[in-house]
Protein backbone atom coordinates (compact mmCIF):
# COMPACT_ATOMS: atom_id res chain seq x y z
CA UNK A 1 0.00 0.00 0.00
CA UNK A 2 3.29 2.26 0.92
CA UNK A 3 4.22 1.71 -2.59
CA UNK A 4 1.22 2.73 -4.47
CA UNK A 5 0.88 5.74 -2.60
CA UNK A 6 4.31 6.92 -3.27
CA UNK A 7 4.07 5.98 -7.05
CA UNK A 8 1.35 8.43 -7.53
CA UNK A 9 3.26 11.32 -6.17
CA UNK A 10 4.46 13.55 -8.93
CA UNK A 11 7.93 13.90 -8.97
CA UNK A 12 10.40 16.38 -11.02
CA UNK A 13 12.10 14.18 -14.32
CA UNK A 14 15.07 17.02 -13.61
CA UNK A 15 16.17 16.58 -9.75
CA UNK A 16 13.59 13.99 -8.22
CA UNK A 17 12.08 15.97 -6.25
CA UNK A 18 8.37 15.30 -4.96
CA UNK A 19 8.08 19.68 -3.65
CA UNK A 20 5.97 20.29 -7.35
CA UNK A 21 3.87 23.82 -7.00
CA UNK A 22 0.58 24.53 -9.29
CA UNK A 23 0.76 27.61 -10.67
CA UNK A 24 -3.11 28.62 -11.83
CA UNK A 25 -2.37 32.07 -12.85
CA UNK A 26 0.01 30.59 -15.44
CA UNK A 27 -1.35 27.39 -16.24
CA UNK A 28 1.88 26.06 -15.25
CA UNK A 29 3.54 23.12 -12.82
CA UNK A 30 6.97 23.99 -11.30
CA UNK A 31 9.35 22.28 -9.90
CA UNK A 32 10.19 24.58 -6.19
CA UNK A 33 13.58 22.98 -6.33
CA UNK A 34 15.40 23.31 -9.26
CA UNK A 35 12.29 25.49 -10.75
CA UNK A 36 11.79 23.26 -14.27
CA UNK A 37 8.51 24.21 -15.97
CA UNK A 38 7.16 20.85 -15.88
CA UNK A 39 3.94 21.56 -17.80
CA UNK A 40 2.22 24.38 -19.56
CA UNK A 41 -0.90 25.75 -20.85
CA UNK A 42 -2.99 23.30 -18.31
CA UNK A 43 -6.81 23.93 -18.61
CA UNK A 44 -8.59 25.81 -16.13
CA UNK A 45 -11.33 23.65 -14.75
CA UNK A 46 -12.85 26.11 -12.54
CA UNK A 47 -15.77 28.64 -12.42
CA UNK A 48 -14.77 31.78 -14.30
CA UNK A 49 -17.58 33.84 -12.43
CA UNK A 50 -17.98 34.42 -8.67
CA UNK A 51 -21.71 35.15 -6.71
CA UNK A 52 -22.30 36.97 -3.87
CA UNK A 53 -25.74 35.78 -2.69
CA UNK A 54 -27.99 33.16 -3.97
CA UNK A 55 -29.83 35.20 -6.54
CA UNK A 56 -26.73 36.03 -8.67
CA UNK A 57 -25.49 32.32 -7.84
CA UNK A 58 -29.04 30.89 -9.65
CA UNK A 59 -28.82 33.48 -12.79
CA UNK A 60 -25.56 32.50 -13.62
CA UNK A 61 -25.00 29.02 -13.04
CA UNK A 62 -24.94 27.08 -16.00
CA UNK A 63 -25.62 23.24 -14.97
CA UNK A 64 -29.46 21.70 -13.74
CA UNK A 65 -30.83 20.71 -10.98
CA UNK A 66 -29.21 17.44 -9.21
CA UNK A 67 -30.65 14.46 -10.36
CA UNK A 68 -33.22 12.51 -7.92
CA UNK A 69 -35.05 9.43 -7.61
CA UNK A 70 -38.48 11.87 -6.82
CA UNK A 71 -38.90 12.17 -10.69
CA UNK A 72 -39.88 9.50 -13.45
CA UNK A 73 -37.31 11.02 -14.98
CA UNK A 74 -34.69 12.05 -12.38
CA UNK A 75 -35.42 15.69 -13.36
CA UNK A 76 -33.39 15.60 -16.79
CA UNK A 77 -35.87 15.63 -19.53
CA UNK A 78 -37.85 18.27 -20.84
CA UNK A 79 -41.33 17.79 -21.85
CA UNK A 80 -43.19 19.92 -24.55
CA UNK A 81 -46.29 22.48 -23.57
CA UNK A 82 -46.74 21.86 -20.00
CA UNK A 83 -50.39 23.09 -19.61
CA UNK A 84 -52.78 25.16 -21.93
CA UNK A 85 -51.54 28.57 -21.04
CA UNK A 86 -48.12 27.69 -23.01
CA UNK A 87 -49.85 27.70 -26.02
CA UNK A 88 -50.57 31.19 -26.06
CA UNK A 89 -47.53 32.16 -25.27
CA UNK A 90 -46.71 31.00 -29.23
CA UNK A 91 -47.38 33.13 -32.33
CA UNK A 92 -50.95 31.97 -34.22
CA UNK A 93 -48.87 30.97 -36.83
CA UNK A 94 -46.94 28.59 -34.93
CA UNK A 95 -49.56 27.79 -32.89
CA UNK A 96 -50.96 24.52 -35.10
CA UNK A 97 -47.17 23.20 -35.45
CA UNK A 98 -46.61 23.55 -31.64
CA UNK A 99 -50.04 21.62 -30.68
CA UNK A 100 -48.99 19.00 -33.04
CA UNK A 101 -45.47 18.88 -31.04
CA UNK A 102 -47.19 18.39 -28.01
CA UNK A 103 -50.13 16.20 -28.65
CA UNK A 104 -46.65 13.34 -30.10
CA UNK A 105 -44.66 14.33 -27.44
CA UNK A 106 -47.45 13.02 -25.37
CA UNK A 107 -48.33 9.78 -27.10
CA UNK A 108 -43.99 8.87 -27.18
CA UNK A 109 -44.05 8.79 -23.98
CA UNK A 110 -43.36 5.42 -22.48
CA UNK A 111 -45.99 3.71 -20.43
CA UNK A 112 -43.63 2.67 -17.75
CA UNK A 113 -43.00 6.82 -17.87
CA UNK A 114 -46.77 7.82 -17.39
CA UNK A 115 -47.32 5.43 -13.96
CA UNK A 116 -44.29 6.65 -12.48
CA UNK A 117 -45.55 10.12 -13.24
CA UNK A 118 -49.02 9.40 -11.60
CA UNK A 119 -47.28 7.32 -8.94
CA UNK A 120 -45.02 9.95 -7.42
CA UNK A 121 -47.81 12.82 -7.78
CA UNK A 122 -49.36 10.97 -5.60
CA UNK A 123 -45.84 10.37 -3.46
CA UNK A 124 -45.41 14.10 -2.92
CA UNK A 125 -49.15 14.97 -2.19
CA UNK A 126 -49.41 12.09 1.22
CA UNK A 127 -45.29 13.25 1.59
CA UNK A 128 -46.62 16.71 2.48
CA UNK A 129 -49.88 15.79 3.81
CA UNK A 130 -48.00 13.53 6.59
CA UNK A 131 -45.32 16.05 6.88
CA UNK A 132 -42.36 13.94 5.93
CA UNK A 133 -38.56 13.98 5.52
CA UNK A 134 -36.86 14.17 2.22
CA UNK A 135 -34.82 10.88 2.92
CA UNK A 136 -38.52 9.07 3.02
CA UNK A 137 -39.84 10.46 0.41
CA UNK A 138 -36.07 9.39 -1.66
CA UNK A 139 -36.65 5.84 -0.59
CA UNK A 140 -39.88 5.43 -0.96
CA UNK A 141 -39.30 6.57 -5.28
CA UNK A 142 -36.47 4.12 -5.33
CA UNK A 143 -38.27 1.37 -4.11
CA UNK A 144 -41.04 1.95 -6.03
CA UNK A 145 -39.17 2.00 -9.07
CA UNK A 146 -37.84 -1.75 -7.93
CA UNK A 147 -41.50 -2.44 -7.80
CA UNK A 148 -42.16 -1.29 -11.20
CA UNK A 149 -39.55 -2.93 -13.01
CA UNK A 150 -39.74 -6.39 -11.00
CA UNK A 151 -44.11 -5.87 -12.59
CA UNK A 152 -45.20 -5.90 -9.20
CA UNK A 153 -47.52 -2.95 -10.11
CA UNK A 154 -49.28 -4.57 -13.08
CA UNK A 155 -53.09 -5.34 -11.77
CA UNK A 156 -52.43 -3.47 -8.65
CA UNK A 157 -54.04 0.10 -7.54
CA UNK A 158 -51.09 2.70 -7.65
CA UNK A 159 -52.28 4.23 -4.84
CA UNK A 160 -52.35 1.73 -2.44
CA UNK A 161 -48.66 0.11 -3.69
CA UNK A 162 -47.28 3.96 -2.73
CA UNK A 163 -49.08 3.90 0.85
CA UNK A 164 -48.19 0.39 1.65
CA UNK A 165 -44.46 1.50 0.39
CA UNK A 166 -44.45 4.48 2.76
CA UNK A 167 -45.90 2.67 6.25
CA UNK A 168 -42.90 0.11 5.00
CA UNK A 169 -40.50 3.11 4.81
CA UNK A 170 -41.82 5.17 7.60
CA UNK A 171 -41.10 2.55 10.51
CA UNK A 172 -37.57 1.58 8.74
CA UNK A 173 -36.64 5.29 9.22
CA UNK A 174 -37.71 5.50 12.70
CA UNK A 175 -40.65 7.74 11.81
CA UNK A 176 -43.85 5.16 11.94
CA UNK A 177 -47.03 6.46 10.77
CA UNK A 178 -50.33 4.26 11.41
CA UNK A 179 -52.22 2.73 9.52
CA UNK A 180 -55.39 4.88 10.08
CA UNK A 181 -53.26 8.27 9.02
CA UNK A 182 -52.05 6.60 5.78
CA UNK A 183 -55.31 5.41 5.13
CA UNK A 184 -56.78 8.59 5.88
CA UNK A 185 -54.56 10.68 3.80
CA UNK A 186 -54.31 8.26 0.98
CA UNK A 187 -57.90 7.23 0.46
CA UNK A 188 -56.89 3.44 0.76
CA UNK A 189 -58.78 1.44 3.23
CA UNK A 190 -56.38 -0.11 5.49
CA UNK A 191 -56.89 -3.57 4.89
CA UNK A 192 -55.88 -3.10 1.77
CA UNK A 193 -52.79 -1.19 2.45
CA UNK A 194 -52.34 -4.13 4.71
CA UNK A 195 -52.43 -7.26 1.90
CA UNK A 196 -50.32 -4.87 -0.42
CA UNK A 197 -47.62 -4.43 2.29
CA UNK A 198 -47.38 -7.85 3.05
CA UNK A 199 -47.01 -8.59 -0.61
CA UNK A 200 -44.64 -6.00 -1.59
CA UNK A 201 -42.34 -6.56 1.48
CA UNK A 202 -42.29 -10.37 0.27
CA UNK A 203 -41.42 -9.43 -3.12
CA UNK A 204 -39.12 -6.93 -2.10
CA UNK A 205 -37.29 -9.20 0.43
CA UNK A 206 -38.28 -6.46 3.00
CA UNK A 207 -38.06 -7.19 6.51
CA UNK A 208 -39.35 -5.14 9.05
CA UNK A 209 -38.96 -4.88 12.90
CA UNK A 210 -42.02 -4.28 14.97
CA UNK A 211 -42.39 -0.46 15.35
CA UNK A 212 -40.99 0.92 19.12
CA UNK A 213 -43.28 2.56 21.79
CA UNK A 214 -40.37 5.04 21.87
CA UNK A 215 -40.81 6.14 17.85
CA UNK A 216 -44.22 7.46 18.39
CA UNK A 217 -43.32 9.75 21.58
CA UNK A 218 -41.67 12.82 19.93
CA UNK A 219 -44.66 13.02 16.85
CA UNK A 220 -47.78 12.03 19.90
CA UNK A 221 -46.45 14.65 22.08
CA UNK A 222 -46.43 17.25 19.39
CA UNK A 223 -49.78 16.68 18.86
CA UNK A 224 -50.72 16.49 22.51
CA UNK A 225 -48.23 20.32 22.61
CA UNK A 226 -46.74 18.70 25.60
CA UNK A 227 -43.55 20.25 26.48
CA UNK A 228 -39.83 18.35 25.55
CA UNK A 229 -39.55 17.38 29.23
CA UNK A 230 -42.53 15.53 29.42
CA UNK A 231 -41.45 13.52 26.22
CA UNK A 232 -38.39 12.80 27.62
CA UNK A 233 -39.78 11.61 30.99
CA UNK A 234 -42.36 9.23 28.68
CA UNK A 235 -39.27 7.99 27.18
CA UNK A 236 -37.67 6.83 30.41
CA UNK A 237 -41.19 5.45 31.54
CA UNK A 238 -41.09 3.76 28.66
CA UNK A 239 -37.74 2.00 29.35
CA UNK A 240 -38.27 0.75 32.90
CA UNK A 241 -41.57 -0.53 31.69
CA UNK A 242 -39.63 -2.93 29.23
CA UNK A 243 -37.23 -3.63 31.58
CA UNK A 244 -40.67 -5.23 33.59
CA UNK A 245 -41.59 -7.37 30.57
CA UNK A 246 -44.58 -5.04 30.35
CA UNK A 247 -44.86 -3.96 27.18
CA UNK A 248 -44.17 -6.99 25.37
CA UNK A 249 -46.88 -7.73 23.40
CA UNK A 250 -48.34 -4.76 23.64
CA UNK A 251 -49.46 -2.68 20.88
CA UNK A 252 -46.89 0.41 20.25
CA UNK A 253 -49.43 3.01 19.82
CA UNK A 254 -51.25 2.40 22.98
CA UNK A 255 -48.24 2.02 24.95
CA UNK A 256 -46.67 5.29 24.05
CA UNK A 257 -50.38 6.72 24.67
CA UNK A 258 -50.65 5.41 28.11
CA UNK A 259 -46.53 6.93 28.80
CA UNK A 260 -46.91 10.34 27.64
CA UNK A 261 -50.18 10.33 30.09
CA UNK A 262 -48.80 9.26 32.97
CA UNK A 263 -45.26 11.45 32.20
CA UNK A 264 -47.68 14.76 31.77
CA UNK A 265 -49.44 14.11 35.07
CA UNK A 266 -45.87 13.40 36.92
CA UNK A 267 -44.64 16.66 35.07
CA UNK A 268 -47.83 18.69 35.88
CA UNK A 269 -48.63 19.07 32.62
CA UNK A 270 -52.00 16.61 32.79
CA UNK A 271 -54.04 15.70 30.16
CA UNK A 272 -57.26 13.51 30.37
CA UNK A 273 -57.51 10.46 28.86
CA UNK A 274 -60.20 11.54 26.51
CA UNK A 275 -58.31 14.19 25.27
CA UNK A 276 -54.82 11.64 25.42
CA UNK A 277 -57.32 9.30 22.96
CA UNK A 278 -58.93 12.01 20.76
CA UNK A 279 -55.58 13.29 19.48
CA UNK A 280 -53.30 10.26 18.88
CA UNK A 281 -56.57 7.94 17.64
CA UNK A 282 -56.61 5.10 20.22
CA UNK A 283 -59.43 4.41 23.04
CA UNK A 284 -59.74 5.31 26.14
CA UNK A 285 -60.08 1.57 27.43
CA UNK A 286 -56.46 0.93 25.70
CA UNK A 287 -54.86 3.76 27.11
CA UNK A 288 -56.57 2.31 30.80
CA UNK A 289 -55.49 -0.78 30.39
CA UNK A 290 -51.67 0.29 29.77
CA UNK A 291 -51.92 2.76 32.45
CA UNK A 292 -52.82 0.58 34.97
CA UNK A 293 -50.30 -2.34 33.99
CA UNK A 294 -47.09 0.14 33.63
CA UNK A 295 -47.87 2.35 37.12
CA UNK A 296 -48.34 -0.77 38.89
CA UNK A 297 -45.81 -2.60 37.23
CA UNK A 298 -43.60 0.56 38.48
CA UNK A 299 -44.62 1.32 41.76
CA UNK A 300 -45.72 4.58 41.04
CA UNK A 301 -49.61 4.15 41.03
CA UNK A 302 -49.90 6.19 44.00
CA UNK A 303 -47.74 8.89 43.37
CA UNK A 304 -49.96 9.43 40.08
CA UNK A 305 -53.10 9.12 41.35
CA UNK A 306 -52.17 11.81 43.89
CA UNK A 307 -51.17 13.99 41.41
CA UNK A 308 -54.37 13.29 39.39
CA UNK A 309 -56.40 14.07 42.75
CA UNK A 310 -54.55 17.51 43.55
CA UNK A 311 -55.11 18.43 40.12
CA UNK A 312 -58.88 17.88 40.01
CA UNK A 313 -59.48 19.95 43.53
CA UNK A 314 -56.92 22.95 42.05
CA UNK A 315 -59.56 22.84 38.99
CA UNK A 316 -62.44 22.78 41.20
CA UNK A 317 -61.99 25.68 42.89
């Protein structure tokens, strides 16, 4: 390895030695020793223009956008008359000619093209609708693409392949979404989104780790607006209760349900059960049930309750 790396150091045909300076303004390599022009007229590879904020940066750059897996086309090809108000924007003499343009450019376009089009139309909208990260929505196109060339697509709803794709790609990532929000944002009942999972994580030699109690915490207690301590407090709850075997078993949702609960009435920051149930989608008999198997599980069923009760007289008077 010694050897390889010192072959590859340039090294002056005139003296031997390795101290070789670039000269840019010149377009020249020197040798610092004995000072032998090694090599002339080299090309310039970089930018001739500078920017000084992003507006003169975007005017005069010269290359595209990067390429990415969110576009059928990973954002390189162009596509002829993009809606009806391009039209107009032709001569009426031209006008006939460019219609004709469009209406081929159209009908060229591969069918493999067109469903990825749909399909990650469709991507973005329940991406933004479920307020997710870039790096989901990236894996998500990419497999999806596997799907579509392996014809795992072909007699299959579009829309339901993409949701089952994302619950797959929201729980690798640490960012689980249920089943009823997909569903709801995607149209897709969830039985469906269900059989298509299973199916496409077959396919795809997919394999997926029941989703953590812990993963749901930071997005539940957003929605709850329960402060950062009480979300780190459900954490720890969380932990000791696992450490008791007690959440084994268990499904995550309600689990992390019944810990931010008890971790906002510890932290004086209580919320009711209803309320606990209305916003994260579970009932109130699940989030009872966990309650009342972690506090006593933990020992802390009477600090809790106490808490509960000095909160109810402070609101009844």
């Amino acid at each position: 390895m010694i050897e390889k790396k010192q072959k590859s150091v340039p090294v002056c045909p005139e003296c031997g030695s390795e101290k070789i300076r670039y000269d840019y303004e010149r377009g020249e390599t020197i040798c610092n020793s004995c000072g032998a022009v090694l090599s002339e007229s080299m090309v310039d590879l970089t930018q001739e223009w500078r920017a000084f904020d992003e507006d003169q940066r975007s005017r005069r750059v010269r290359t595209g956008a990067a390429l990415t897996p969110m576009k059928h086309d990973q954002g390189i090809t162009t596509e002829i008359g993009k809606g009806k108000g391009e039209l107009f924007k032709v001569s009426s003499k031209k006008r006939a000619q460019y219609y004709r343009l469009t209406k081929w450019h159209k009908r060229l376009i591969k069918s493999k093209d067109r469903n990825l089009s749909f399909a990650f139309s469709e991507l973005q909208r329940l991406v933004s609708q479920l307020h997710l990260s870039r790096a989901v929505h990236e894996k998500v196109a990419k497999l999806y693409q596997q799907a579509v060339n392996k014809g795992l697509v072909r007699g299959r709803s579009t829309e339901s392949i993409i949701a089952a794709l994302l619950y797959t790609t929201c729980r690798e990532e640490g960012a689980p979404r249920t089943l009823d929000e997909i569903s709801k944002a995607s149209g897709i009942n969830r039985r469906d989104i269900g059989k298509t999972y299973r199916y496409i994580a077959r396919k795809l030699h997919i394999r997926i780790l029941p989703a953590k109690a812990q993963d749901y915490v930071p997005r539940f207690g957003s929605l709850l607006n329960l402060s950062e301590r009480v979300q780190v407090r459900a954490v720890e709850v969380l932990d000791e209760a696992r450490n008791f075997d007690v959440t084994s078993g268990k499904g995550p949702i309600g689990v992390a349900a019944a810990a931010l609960y008890i971790a906002a009435v510890l932290e004086g920051e209580k919320k009711t059960q209803r309320e606990v149930a209305d916003a994260i989608g579970v009932t109130e008999v699940t989030i009872r049930n966990r309650y009342k198997e972690m506090v006593e599980s933990l020992g802390i069923r009477d600090e809790v309750e106490e808490k509960v009760r000095e909160e109810e007289e402070r609101e009844s008077r």
